[in-house]
Structure formats: structure tokens, C-alpha cells
Protein backbone atom coordinates (compact mmCIF):
# COMPACT_ATOMS: atom_id res chain seq x y z
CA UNK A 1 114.98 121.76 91.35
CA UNK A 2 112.07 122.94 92.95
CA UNK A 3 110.80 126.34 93.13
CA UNK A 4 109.90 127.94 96.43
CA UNK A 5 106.25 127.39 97.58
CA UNK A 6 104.33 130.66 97.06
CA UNK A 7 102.78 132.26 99.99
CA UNK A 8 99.38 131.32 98.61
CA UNK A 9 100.18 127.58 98.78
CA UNK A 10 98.73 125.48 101.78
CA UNK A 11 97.48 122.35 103.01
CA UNK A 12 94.32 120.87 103.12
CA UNK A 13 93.13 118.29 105.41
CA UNK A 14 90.64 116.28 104.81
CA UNK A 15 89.17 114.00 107.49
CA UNK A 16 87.18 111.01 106.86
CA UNK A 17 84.73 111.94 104.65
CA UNK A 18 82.75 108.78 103.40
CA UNK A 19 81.15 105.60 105.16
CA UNK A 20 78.65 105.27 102.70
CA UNK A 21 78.95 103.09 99.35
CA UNK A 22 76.86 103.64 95.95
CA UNK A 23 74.13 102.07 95.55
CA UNK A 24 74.50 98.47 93.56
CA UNK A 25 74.19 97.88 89.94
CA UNK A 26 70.79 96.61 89.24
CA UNK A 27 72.25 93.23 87.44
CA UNK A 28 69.93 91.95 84.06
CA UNK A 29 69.44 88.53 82.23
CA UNK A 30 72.76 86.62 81.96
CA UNK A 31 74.03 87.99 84.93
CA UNK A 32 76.49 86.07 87.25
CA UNK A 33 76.11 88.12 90.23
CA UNK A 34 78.57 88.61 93.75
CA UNK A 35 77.16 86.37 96.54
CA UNK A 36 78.19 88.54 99.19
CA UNK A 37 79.28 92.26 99.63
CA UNK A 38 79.07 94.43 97.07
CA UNK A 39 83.23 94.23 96.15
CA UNK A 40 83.83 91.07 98.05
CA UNK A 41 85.00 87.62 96.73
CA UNK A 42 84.35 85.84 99.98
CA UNK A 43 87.04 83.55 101.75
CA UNK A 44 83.62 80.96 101.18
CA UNK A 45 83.85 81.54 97.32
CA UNK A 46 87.77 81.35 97.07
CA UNK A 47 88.39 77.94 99.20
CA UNK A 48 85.24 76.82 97.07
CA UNK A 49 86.60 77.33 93.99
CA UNK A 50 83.09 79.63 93.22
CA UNK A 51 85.86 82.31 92.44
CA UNK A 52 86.91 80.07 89.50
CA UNK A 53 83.35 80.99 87.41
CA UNK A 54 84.28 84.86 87.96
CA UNK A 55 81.20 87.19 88.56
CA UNK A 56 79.59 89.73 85.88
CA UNK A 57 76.75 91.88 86.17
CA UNK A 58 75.93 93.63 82.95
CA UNK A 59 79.37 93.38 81.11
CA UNK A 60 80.28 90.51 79.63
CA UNK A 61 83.13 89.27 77.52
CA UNK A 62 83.87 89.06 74.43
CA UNK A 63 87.33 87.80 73.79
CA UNK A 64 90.39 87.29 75.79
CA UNK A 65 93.89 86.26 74.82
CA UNK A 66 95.93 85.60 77.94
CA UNK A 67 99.41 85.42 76.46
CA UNK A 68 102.02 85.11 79.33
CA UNK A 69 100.14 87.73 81.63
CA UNK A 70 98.65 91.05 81.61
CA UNK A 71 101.46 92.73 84.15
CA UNK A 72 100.85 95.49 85.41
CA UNK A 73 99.27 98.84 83.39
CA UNK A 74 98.94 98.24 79.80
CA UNK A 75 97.51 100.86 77.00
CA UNK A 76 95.44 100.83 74.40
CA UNK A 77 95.45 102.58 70.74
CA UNK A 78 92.84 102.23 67.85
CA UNK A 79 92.74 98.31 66.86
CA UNK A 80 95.20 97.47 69.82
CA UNK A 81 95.78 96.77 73.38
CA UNK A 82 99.60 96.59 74.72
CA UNK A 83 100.04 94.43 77.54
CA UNK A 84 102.73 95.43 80.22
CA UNK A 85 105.75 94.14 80.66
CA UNK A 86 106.77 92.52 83.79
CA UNK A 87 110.56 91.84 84.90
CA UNK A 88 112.48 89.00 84.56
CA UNK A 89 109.42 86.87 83.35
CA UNK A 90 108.40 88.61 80.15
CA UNK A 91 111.97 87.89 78.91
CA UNK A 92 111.21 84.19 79.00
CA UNK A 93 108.07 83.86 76.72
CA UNK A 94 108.11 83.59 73.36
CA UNK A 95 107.32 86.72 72.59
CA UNK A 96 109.37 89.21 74.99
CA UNK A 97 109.02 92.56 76.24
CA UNK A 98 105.64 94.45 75.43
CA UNK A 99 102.97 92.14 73.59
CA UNK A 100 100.97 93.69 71.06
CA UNK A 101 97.70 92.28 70.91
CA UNK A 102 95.57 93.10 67.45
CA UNK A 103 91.82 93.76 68.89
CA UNK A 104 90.36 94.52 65.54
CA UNK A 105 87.88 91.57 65.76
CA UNK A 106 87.39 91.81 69.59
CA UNK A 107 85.84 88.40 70.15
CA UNK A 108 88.41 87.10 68.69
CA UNK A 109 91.46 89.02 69.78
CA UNK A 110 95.11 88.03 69.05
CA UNK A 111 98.89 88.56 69.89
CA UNK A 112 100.65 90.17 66.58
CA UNK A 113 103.98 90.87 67.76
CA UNK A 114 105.71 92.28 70.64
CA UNK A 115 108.59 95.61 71.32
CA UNK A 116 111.64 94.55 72.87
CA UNK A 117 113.97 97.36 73.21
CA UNK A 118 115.54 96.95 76.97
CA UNK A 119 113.02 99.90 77.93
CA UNK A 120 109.95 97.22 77.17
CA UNK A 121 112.08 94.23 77.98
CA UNK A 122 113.33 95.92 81.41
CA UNK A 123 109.55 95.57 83.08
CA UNK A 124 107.15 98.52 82.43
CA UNK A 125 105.48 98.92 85.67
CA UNK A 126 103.05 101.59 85.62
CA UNK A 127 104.68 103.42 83.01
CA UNK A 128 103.30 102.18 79.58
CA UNK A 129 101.24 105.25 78.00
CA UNK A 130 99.63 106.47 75.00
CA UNK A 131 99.42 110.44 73.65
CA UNK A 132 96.54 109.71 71.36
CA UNK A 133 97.11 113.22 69.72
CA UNK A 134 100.79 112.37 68.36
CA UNK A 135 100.14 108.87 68.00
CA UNK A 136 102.85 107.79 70.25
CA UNK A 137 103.57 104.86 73.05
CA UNK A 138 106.30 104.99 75.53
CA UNK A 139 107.71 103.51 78.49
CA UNK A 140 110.94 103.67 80.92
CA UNK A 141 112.01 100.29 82.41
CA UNK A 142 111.20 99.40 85.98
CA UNK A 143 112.82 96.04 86.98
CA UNK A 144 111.31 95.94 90.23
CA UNK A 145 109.25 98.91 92.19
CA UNK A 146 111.92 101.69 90.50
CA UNK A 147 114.10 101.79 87.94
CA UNK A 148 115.60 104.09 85.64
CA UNK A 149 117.93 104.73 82.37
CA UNK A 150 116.43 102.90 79.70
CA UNK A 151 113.26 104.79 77.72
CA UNK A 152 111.64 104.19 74.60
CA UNK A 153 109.10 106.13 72.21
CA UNK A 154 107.60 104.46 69.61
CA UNK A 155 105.17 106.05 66.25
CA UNK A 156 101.92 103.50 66.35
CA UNK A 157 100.27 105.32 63.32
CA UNK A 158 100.08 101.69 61.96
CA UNK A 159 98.95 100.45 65.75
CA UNK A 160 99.77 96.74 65.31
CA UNK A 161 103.34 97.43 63.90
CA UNK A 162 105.02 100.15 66.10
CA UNK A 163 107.95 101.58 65.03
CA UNK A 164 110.65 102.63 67.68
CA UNK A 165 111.41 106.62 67.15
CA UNK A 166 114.57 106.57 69.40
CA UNK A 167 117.18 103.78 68.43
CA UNK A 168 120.25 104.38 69.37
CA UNK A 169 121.32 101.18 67.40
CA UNK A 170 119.54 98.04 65.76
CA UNK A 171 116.79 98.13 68.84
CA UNK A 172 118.69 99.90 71.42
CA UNK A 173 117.91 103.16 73.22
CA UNK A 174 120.11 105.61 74.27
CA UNK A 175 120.38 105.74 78.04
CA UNK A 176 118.96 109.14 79.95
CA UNK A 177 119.60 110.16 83.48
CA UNK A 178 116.41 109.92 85.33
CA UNK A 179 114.54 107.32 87.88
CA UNK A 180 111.23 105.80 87.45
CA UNK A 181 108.35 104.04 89.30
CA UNK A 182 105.20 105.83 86.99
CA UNK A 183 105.29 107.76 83.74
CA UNK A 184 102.94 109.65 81.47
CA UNK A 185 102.66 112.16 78.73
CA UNK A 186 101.03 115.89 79.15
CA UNK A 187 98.41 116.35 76.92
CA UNK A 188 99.92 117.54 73.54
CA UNK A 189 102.30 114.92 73.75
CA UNK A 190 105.59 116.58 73.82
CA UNK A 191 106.45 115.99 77.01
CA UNK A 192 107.47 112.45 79.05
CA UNK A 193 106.97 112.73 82.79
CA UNK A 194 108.70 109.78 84.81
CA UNK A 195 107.97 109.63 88.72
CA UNK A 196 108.71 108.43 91.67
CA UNK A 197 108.25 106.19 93.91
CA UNK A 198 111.55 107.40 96.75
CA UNK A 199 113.30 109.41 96.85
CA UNK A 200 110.31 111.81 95.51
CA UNK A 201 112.45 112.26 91.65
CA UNK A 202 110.11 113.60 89.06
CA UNK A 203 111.67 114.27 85.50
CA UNK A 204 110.46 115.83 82.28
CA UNK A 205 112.03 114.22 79.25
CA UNK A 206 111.27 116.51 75.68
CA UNK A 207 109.71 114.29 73.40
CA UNK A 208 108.79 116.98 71.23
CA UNK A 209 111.56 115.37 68.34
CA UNK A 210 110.57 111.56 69.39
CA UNK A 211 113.77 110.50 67.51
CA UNK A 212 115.87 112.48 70.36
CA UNK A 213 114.27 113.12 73.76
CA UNK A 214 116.09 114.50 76.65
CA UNK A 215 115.76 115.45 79.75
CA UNK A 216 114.80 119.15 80.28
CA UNK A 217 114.13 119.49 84.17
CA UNK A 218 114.39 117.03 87.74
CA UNK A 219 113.49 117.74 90.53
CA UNK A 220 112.46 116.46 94.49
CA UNK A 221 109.09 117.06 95.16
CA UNK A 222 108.48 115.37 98.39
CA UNK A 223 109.87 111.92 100.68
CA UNK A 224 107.43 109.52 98.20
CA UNK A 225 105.92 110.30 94.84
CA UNK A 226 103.53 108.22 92.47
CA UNK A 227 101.35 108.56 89.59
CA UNK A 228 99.69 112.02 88.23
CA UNK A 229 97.26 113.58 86.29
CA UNK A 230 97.66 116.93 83.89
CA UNK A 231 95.14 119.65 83.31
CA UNK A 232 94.34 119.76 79.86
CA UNK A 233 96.74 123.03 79.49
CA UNK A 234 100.00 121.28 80.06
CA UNK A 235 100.22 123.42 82.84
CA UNK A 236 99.11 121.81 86.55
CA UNK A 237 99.99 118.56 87.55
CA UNK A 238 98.36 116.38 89.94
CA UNK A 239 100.90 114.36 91.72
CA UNK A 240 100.59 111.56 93.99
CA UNK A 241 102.39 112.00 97.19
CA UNK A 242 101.18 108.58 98.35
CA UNK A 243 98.83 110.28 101.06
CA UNK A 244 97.29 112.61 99.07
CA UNK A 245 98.30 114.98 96.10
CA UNK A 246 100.63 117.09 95.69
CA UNK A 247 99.54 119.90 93.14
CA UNK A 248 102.80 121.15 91.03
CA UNK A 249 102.87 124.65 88.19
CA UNK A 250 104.57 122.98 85.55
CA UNK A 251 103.95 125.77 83.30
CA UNK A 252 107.76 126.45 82.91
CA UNK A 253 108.48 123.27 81.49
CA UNK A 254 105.34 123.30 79.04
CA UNK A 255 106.17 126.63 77.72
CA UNK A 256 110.13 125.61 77.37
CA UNK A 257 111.37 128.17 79.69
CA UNK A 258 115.68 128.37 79.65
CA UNK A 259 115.39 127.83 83.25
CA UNK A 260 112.38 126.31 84.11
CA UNK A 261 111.08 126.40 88.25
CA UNK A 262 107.97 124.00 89.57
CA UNK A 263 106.83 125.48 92.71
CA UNK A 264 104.35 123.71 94.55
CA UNK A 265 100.48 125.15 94.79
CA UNK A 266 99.02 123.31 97.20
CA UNK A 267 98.80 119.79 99.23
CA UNK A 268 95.34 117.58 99.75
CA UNK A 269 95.89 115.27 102.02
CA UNK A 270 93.52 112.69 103.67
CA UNK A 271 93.08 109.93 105.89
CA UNK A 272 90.97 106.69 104.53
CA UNK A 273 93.37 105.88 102.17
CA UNK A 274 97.00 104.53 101.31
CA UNK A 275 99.13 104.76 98.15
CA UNK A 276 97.15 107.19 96.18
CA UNK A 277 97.87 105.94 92.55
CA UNK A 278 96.80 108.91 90.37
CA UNK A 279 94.03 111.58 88.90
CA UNK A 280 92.39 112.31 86.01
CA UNK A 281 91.74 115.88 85.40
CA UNK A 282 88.14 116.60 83.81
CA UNK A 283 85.73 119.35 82.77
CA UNK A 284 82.00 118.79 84.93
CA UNK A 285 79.59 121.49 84.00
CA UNK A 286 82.13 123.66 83.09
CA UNK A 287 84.31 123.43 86.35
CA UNK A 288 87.75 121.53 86.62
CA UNK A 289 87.70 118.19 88.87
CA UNK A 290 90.32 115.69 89.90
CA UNK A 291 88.94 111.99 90.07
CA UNK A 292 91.72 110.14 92.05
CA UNK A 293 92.52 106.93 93.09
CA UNK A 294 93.58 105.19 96.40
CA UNK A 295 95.44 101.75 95.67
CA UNK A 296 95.26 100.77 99.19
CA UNK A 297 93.22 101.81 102.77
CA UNK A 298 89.64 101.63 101.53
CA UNK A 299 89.65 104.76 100.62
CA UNK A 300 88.36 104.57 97.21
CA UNK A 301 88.13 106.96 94.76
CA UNK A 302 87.79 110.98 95.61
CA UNK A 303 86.70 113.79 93.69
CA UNK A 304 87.54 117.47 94.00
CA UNK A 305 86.83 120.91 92.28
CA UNK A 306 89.92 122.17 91.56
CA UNK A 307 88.32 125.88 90.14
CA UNK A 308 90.64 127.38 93.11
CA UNK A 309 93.63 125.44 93.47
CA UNK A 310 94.04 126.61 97.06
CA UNK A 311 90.02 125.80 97.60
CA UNK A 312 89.57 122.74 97.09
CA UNK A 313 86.21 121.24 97.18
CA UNK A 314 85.36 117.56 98.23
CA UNK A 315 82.34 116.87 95.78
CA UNK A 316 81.74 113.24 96.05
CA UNK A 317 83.69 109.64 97.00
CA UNK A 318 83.20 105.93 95.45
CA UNK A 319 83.39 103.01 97.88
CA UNK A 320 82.28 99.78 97.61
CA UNK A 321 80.19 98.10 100.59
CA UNK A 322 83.34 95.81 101.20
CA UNK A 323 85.43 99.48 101.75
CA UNK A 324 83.39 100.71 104.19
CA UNK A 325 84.79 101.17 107.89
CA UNK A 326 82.42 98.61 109.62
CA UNK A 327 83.13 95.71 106.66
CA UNK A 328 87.12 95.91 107.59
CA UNK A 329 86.71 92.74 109.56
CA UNK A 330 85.42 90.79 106.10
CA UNK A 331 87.77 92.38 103.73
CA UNK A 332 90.38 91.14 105.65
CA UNK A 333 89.09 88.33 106.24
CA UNK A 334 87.94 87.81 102.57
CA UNK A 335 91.48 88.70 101.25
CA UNK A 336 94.20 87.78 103.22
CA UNK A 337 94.96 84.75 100.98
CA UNK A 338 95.31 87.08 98.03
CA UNK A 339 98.82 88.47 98.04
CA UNK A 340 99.07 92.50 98.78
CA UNK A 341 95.99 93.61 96.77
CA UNK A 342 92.34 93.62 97.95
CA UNK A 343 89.54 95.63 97.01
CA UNK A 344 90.64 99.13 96.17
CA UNK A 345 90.82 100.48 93.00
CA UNK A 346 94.10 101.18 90.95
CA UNK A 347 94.24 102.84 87.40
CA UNK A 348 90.55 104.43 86.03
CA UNK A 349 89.29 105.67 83.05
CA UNK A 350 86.15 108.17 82.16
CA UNK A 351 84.44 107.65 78.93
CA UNK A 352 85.23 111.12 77.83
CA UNK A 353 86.81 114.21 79.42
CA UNK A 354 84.45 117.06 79.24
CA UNK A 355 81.56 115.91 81.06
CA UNK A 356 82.01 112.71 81.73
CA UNK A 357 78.91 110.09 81.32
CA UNK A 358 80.82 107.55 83.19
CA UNK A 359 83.74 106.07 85.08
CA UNK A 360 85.12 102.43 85.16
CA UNK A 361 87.94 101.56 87.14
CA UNK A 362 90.30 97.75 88.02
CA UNK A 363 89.00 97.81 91.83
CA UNK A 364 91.98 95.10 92.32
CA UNK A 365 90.54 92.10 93.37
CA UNK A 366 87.24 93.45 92.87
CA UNK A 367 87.35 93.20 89.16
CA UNK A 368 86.40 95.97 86.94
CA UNK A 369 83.85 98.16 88.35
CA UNK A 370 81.74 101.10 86.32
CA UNK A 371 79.65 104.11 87.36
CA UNK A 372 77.17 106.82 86.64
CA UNK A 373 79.17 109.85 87.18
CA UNK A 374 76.68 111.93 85.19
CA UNK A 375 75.60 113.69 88.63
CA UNK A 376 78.50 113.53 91.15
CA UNK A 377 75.87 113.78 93.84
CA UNK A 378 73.87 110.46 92.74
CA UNK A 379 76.87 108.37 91.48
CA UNK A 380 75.69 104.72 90.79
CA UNK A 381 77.57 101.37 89.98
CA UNK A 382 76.14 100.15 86.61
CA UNK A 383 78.18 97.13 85.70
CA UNK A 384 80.98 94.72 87.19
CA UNK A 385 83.08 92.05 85.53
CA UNK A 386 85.35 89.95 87.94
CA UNK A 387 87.37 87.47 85.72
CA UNK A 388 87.88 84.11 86.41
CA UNK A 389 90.28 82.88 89.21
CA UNK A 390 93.27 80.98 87.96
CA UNK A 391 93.81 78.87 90.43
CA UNK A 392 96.38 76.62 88.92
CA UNK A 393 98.19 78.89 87.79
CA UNK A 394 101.98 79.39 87.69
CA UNK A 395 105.25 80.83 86.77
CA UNK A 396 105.95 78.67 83.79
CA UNK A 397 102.21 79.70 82.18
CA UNK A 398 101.83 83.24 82.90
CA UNK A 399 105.34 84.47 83.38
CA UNK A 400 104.47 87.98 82.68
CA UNK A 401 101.84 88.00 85.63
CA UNK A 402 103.11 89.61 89.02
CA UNK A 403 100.14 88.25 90.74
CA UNK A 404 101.22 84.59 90.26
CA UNK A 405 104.78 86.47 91.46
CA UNK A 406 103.65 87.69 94.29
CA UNK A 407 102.00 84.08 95.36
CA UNK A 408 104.62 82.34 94.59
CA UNK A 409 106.85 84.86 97.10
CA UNK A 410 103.86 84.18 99.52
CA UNK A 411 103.44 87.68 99.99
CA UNK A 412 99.59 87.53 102.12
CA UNK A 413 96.78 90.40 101.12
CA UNK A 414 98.16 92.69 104.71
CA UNK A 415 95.65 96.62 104.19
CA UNK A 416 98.25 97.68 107.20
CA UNK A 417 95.57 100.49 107.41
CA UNK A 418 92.60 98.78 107.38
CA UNK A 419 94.32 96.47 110.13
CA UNK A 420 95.00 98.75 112.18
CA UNK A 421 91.77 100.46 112.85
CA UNK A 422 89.90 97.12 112.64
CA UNK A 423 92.32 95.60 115.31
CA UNK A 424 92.17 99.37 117.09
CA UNK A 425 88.40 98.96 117.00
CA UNK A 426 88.47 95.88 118.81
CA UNK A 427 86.27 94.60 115.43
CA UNK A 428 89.35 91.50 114.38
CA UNK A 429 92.09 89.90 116.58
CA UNK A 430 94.98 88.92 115.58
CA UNK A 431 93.87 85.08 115.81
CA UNK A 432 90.83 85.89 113.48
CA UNK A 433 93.16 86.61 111.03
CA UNK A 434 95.61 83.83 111.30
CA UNK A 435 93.55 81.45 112.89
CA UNK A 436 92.16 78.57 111.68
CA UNK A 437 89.08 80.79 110.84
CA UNK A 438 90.55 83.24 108.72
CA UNK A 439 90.39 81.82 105.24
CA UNK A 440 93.93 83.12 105.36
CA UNK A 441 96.79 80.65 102.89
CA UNK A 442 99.84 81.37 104.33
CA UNK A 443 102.21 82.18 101.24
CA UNK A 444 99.23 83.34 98.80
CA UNK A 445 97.03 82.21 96.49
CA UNK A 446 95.11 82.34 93.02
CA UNK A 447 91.63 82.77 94.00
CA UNK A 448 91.24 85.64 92.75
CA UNK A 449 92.81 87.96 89.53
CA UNK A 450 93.99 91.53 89.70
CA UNK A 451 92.44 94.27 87.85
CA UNK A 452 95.45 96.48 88.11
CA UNK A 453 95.03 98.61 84.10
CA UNK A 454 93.05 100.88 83.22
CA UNK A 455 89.71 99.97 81.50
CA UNK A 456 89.28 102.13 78.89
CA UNK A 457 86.37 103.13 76.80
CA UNK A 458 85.95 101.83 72.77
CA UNK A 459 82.18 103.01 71.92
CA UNK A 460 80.42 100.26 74.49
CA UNK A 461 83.25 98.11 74.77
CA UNK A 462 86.08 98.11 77.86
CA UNK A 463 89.36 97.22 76.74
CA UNK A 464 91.81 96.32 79.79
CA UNK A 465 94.08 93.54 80.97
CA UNK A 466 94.13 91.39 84.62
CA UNK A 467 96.80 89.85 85.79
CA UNK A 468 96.57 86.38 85.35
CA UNK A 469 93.71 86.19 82.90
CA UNK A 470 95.09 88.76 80.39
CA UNK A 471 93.69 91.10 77.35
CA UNK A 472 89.77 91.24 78.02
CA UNK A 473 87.41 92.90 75.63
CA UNK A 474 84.00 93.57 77.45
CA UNK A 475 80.76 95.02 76.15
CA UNK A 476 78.60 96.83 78.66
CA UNK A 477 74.59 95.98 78.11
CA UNK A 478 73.10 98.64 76.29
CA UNK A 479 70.32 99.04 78.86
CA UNK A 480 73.12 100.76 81.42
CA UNK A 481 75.36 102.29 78.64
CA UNK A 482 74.99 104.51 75.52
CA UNK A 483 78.87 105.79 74.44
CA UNK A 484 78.25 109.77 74.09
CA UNK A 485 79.19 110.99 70.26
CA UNK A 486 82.20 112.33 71.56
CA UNK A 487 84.00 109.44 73.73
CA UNK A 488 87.24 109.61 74.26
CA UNK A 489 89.44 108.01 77.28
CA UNK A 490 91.90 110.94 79.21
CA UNK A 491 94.18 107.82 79.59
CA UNK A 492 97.80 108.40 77.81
């Protein structure tokens, strides 16, 4: 369990600290530019069918394979992409479980194969991760929100023909006590961490022997608990407590103490933003930083010096215009036919982590959006790429996709936050919303994709996955990016 907090450890409170977005990217030739906000698909451009074209301003594509869906995070590894999995539907494709998609030629990418232990079969989630160090891909299976049980570890040395490490029998894994919602490796790859969402139940599973993991330490950490990031020690993690981040010594387990204690350091907490998803920890100028995401609320993404642990400092925030306080009446109007996500981002990626050049992120229903982090004080969007809507699509094409899931539930884009201070605000009523003026389809729709993985970083390319469209490969125009000689993504 957990340690007790040491008397140094405290909360900080942040109050609203951004109503300002970064400046636009300046879009060249063969752009296909937003109409509106920066961020927004319009309720204009979705009952239109504009959506359908999808918007781009200096990163194009270059291929896509769609497959059954893109689910929810996928990874990526040398040559290859590996597209969540999504429960039940990714059990009723050809192909089940995790696809592997062979990105080798990436205008012309292709699905090679798929894993389909029960951990890959059981619906992924957000837990599908790479330790490029060790060469290794795992997951823990997450039927629906949280799961738990089933794990797998697989060698992809050979990247389009991974090999599973920890077979019980003929493709089964050997069950381990432990509940799920996120996962992720520490940096030197010998350690699994599975998380959340509630109760707060993080576990470390030893992957050092890949053929055998177990589980080495559990714990409660809080009521709700999310995604993380680790320093590049091992040591610190960076947990999301949903409104905020919790900041956890996990020293103990990364030197294998006999009985190891995670006390918690400290608490950031905030208030423009739901659902943080999770950090990356990087080196700026020689000082740590946290970049971390809010899936929900506006809030956008956030980014501390962590030098101090117990002094934080709040060095800069990304919003779009359509985040911004006194736009809350348009993204909800823009987005309530689009099924729980709107315009925040979810899973980022920076192009390397020592001084990062830049950061692109899936902003949701937004697309994928990229910045100049090279100054956190003048960040700058340089590029956007918001695929095309599918909006005939359905269960029996793109199983695999929870977007088309959540539509066909009916589930209605609802920022509860965002609502609430619009309605609060006296900026929206309730009949603006549901009224005949609203844009609003009762019971969802496909007007727009969601940009829910990571993008991450191959020289100028951006390898990620949406939703409903799939695997994308992307290059970003050499007049806004030049990959630094050491690139390398801090995703996995």
C-alpha cells in the first residue's frame, strides 16, 4: 500500500490560468483550411457534409489503411503501427485482437497480421505501449472503461511479426491479480504500470524476465486514477488523479526494494479542466517539465517545472480558440452531435525528449494538432490534419471503432464543465442546446472522427490512428518542420 505522505508534501492550486489561445498556423499551398474557429468543425460544416473533405493545414497524408477501426490508443515501433483493440467488436473482423499494420512504404501502408492472446482480444483501451529500449509491446485487457487479469508482453525485434514472451499455453496468458483502465512501461522497460480508473488501483507488474512477469507492489492512491508519465530515472511518477496530478516516489519499486513504499510528494490540482489523461516528462534547457493533458473541460494542455517537486511552476498552457472561456457557447454548440468527445486533446507526443523542438497531440475532434514548443513562452500551432468524417459509417464496417459505438448508443458530445459555466454565465440556455438551433442529433453522429492516439514522430512523418478513419501516415511541410538529429518520441 501506500506510504505515508511526508511532511514536505502539499497541494497546489492552480486557478484559471489561460484565456488566451496560440496563435494559428500560417497554412501554405495545398492547404484545406478550418472555416471557422481555430479547433472548431462547425455544426454548419457537419449538417453540410463540409466535414466529409476533412481539413489540413501543412500536413498532409500519405497513406491510410482503415482496417476495422483505429480504437482507442495504438503504438508504434520501427516499420509498424499497432492499432488498438476495442471490445467485443475487434473479435468480429477478420483479423482479431491487435492489428499490425506494416508502415514500411508509408503511402502505401498495410495490415500484416494481428495478436490475439485474450489480453489483445479483451479490448486494449489506453493501455497498448511500447519500451523502445527492450523492444517490447504490451497490453492488459479492458472490456469496457476497466478491466483486469489478462496481460500480455510481446518481443517486436522483428516489428511486423511479434512474438508473445508470456504464454502460458498455445496463445494464452497466465492470469495476474491487478485492475486496469491505463498502462505503461518506466523507462528501462522492466517495469509494467497498470492504472486506474476507480477505485484509484495502481500496480507494478516486473517485466524484467518478459517470459514471467508478476506483480511486485498495489496500491490506492486516491478516489480516481488515470494515465501517467515517468521521469526518465524510473523514479517519479506523474499520475493522473482526473483533476490534476498526483506526483508518486516510486523509487522503491525501481530499485526492487523487499518491501517497497510509494508515498505521495505532492498534488497539482486545477480548475479549467476534466479527466486529465496523462504527462510526458521532458528535459527544457536543462530543467525537468511535465506537459499534460486534459481530455475534457477546455482545459488543454499545461506545462510545469517540476525542478522542486513541492514548487511547482506553471510555465505555459495550449488552447485552441474553440477552448477558450468566451467560445463555450460554439463548442457546444459545434459538438453536441458528436458523441462525448469535443475539442480537447487526449494522448501527445514531443519529437524528442531533451529539448523538445515540438509537440503534436489528437485534440479529439479537432484532429491532430502540432506546435512550436521550442520557447514555452512563444508556443505556436504549425500544422493541423482533421481526417475525413465518415458519415456512413457503421458497426458492421469499422467494428473496432468506439466512435461509431458511442453513436450508435446515442451517447451526445455533453463538456458537463464547459456547460456549466456557459449556462452559469448566462452565455447558452438550455433550449440553445436542444433546440431546434443547436445543430444538436439526438443519439450521435459521424460528422466528425476522433483523434484519440498519440501522434508520434518518424523523421517528418506523424504516425497515429483516428477512430473511424484508421492508421494515418502524415508528412509535415518542410517549411514548418525539420526532425532534430536526435528525434525520438517519450511515448512507450
Amino acid at each position: 500500500m501506500l506510504g505515508t505522505a511526508p511532511a514536505t508534501a502539499g497541494t497546489h492550486y492552480f486557478p484559471d490560468i489561460s484565456e488566451k489561445s496560440v496563435p494559428k498556423a500560417e497554412c501554405g499551398p495545398g492547404s484545406l483550411p478550418e472555416r471557422g474557429l481555430q479547433g472548431e468543425v462547425s455544426a454548419e460544416d457537419r449538417n453540410s457534409g463540409r466535414s466529409t473533405r476533412g481539413y489540413r493545414c501543412n500536413l498532409t497524408q500519405l497513406g491510410n489503411v482503415r482496417g476495422a477501426g483505429g480504437g482507442i490508443v495504438s503504438a508504434t515501433y520501427d516499420h509498424c503501427s499497432y492499432t488498438g483493440s476495442l471490445f467485443p467488436g475487434d473479435n468480429f473482423v477478420k483479423q482479431p485482437g491487435v492489428q499490425v499494420v506494416d508502415a514500411s512504404n508509408p503511402e502505401r501502408p498495410r495490415v500484416v497480421g494481428s495478436l490475439t492472446d485474450p489480453a489483445m482480444r479483451g479490448g486494449t483501451w489506453e493501455t497498448l505501449k511500447v519500451n523502445r529500449k527492450r523492444k517490447l509491446l504490451a497490453a492488459t485487457a479492458v472490456p469496457l472503461l476497466w478491466g483486469g487479469g489478462l496481460f500480455a508482453i510481446y518481443d517486436i525485434s522483428d516489428c511486423a511479426h511479434p512474438k508473445l514472451l508470456n504464454a502460458g499455453g498455445p496463445g494464452i496468458t497466465t492470469p495476474l491479480p491487478f485492475t486496469s483502465h491505463e498502462g505503461g512501461f518506466s523507462p528501462d522497460g522492466r517495469t509494467y504500470w497498470a492504472s486506474g480508473l476507480s477505485p484509484g488501483h495502481l500496480s507494478a507488474i516486473d517485466v524484467s524476465n518478459p517470459s514471467r512477469p508478476r506483480v511486485i507492489w498495489q496500491g490506492l492512491h486516491s478516489l480516481l486514477g488515470h494515465g501517467f508519465g515517468i521521469s526518465p530515472d524510473g523514479n517519479r511518477m506523474y499520475l493522473s488523479n482526473m483533476a490534476g496530478i498526483t506526483v508518486l516516489d516510486i523509487s522503491d519499486v525501481q530499485r526492487r526494494a523487499p518491501y517497497p513504499q510509494v508515498p505521495h510528494l505532492a498534488a497539482y490540482l486545477w480548475p479549467d479542466g476534466q479527466l486529465n489523461q496523462h504527462s510526458i516528462p521532458v528535459t527544457h534547457r536543462s530543467r525537468p517539465y511535465i506537459i499534460t493533458a486534459d481530455e475534457g473541460g477546455s482545459g488543454g494542455v499545461k506545462i510545469f517545472d517540476v525542478s522542486s517537486v513541492d514548487r511547482p511552476r506553471y510555465a505555459a498552457q495550449i488552447k485552441l480558440e474553440i477552448n477558450l472561456p468566451d467560445n463555450l457557447d460554439r463548442n457546444l454548440r459545434s459538438s453536441m452531435g458528436g458523441s462525448l468527445f469535443s475539442s480537447n486533446p487526449h494522448y501527445c507526443a514531443v519529437d524528442r525528449p531533451t529539448d523538445p523542438t515540438t509537440l503534436a497531440c489528437g485534440w479529439e475532434s479537432s484532429g491532430i494538432r502540432v506546435f512550436d514548443i521550442r520557447d514555452f513562452t512563444r508556443i505556436r500551432e504549425l500544422a493541423y490534419f482533421n481526417p475525413p468524417a465518415r458519415k456512413g459509417a457503421t458497426l458492421a464496417d469499422a467494428p473496432n471503432s468506439p466512435h461509431v459505438l458511442g453513436s450508435v448508443i446515442g451517447v451526445p458530445a455533453v463538456d458537463f464543465l464547459s456547460l456549466g459555466m456557459s449556462m452559469a454565465h448566462g452565455k447558452v440556455k438550455l433550449g440553445d442546446i436542444i433546440g431546434p438551433r443547436s445543430g444538436m442529433v439526438v443519439g450521435g453522429d459521424m460528422s466528425t472522427d476522433w483523434c484519440l492516439s498519440p501522434p508520434e514522430f518518424h523523421d517528418n512523418e506523424l504516425w497515429t490512428t483516428c477512430a473511424d478513419g484508421g492508421f494515418y501516415a502524415l508528412a509535415l511541410s518542410p517549411k514548418v518542420y525539420t526532425p532534430p538529429a536526435d528525434q525520438q518520441s517519450t511515448i512507450g
